[in-house]
Protein backbone atom coordinates (compact mmCIF):
# COMPACT_ATOMS: atom_id res chain seq x y z
CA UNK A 1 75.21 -42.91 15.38
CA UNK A 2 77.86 -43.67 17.84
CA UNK A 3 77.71 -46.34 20.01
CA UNK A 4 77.75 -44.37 23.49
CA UNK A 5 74.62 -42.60 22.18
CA UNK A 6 72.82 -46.12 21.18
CA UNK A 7 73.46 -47.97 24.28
CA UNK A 8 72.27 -44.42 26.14
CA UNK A 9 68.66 -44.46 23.86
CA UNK A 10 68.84 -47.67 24.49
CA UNK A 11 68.67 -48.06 27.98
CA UNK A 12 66.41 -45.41 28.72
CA UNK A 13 63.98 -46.94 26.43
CA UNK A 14 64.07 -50.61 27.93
CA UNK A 15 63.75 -48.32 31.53
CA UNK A 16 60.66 -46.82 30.27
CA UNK A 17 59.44 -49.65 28.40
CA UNK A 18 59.45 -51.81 32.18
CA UNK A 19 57.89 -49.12 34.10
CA UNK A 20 55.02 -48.60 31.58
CA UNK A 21 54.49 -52.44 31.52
CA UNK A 22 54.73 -52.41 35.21
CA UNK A 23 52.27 -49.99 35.87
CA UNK A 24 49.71 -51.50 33.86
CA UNK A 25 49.84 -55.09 35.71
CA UNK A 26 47.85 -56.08 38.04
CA UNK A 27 49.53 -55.65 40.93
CA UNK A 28 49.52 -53.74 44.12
CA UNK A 29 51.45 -50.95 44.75
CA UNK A 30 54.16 -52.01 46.72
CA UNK A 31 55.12 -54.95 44.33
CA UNK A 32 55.08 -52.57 41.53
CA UNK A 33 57.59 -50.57 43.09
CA UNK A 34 59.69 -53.59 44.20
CA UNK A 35 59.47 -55.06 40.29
CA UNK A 36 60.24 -51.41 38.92
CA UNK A 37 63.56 -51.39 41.72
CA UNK A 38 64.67 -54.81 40.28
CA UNK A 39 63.86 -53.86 36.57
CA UNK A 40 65.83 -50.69 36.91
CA UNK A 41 69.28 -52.57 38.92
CA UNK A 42 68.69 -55.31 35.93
CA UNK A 43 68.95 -52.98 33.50
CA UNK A 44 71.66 -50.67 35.17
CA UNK A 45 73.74 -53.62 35.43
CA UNK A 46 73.49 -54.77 31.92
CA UNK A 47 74.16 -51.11 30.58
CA UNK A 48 77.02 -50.88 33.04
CA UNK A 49 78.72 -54.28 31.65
CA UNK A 50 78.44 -53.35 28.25
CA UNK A 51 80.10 -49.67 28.73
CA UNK A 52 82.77 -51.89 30.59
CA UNK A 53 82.80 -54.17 27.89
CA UNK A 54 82.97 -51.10 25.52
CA UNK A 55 85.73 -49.50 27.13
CA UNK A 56 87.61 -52.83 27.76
CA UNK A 57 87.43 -53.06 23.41
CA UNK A 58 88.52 -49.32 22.95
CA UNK A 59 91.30 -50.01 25.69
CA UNK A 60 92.57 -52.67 23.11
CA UNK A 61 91.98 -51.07 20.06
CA UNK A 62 94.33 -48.01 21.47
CA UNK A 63 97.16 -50.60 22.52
CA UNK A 64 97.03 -51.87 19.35
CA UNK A 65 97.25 -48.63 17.86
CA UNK A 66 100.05 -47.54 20.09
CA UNK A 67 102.12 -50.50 18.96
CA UNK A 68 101.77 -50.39 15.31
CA UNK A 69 103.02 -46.67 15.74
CA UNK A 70 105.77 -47.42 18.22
CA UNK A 71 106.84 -50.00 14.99
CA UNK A 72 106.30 -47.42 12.13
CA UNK A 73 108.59 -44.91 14.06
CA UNK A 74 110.82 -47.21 14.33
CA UNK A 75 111.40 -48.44 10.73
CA UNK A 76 111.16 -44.71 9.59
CA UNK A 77 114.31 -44.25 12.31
CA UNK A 78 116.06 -46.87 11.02
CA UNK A 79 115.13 -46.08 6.95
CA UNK A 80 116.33 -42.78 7.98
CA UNK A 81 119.65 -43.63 9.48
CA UNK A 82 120.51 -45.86 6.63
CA UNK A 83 120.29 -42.72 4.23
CA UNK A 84 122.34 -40.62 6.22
CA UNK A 85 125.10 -43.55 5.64
C-alpha cells in the first residue's frame, strides 16, 4: 500500500469518524456544525503537514539520489579515461 493512498484512507476515515461522533452528541445544531467545521480544518491541517512532511522526505531522498549518481558518473568517467591511457 503506498503511503499517499494510506494517509488518503486515512483521513477520510478520521473525517467520517468526527462527523458520526458529532452527530450523535448532544448538542444543538449549530454547535454541531461549528465542532464538525473545526474537526474538519483540524484534520485538513494535520493531513496537509504530513503530505508536506512527505514531500519534504521524498525531496531529500531524490537529492540524495541525484548525488550518488552525479559521483558514480564520475568515477566511471574517470575509470574510463584511465583505460584509454
Amino acid at each position: 500500500m503506498s503511503v499517499g493512498k494510506f494517509l488518503a484512507g486515512f483521513t477520510v476515515g478520521a473525517t467520517v469518524g468526527a462527523v458520526i461522533g458529532l452527530l450523535f452528541a448532544p448538542q444543538s445544531g449549530e454547535e454541531t456544525r461549528d465542532m464538525i467545521s473545526e474537526k474538519s480544518k483540524d484534520i485538513y491541517d494535520k493531513a496537509q503537514d504530513s503530505l508536506d512532511d512527505l514531500q519534504e522526505k521524498a525531496n531529500e531522498v531524490m537529492e540524495n539520489l541525484q548525488e550518488k549518481g552525479d559521483e558514480i558518473i564520475a568515477k566511471i568517467q574517470t575509470m574510463i579515461k584511465k583505460e584509454e591511457k
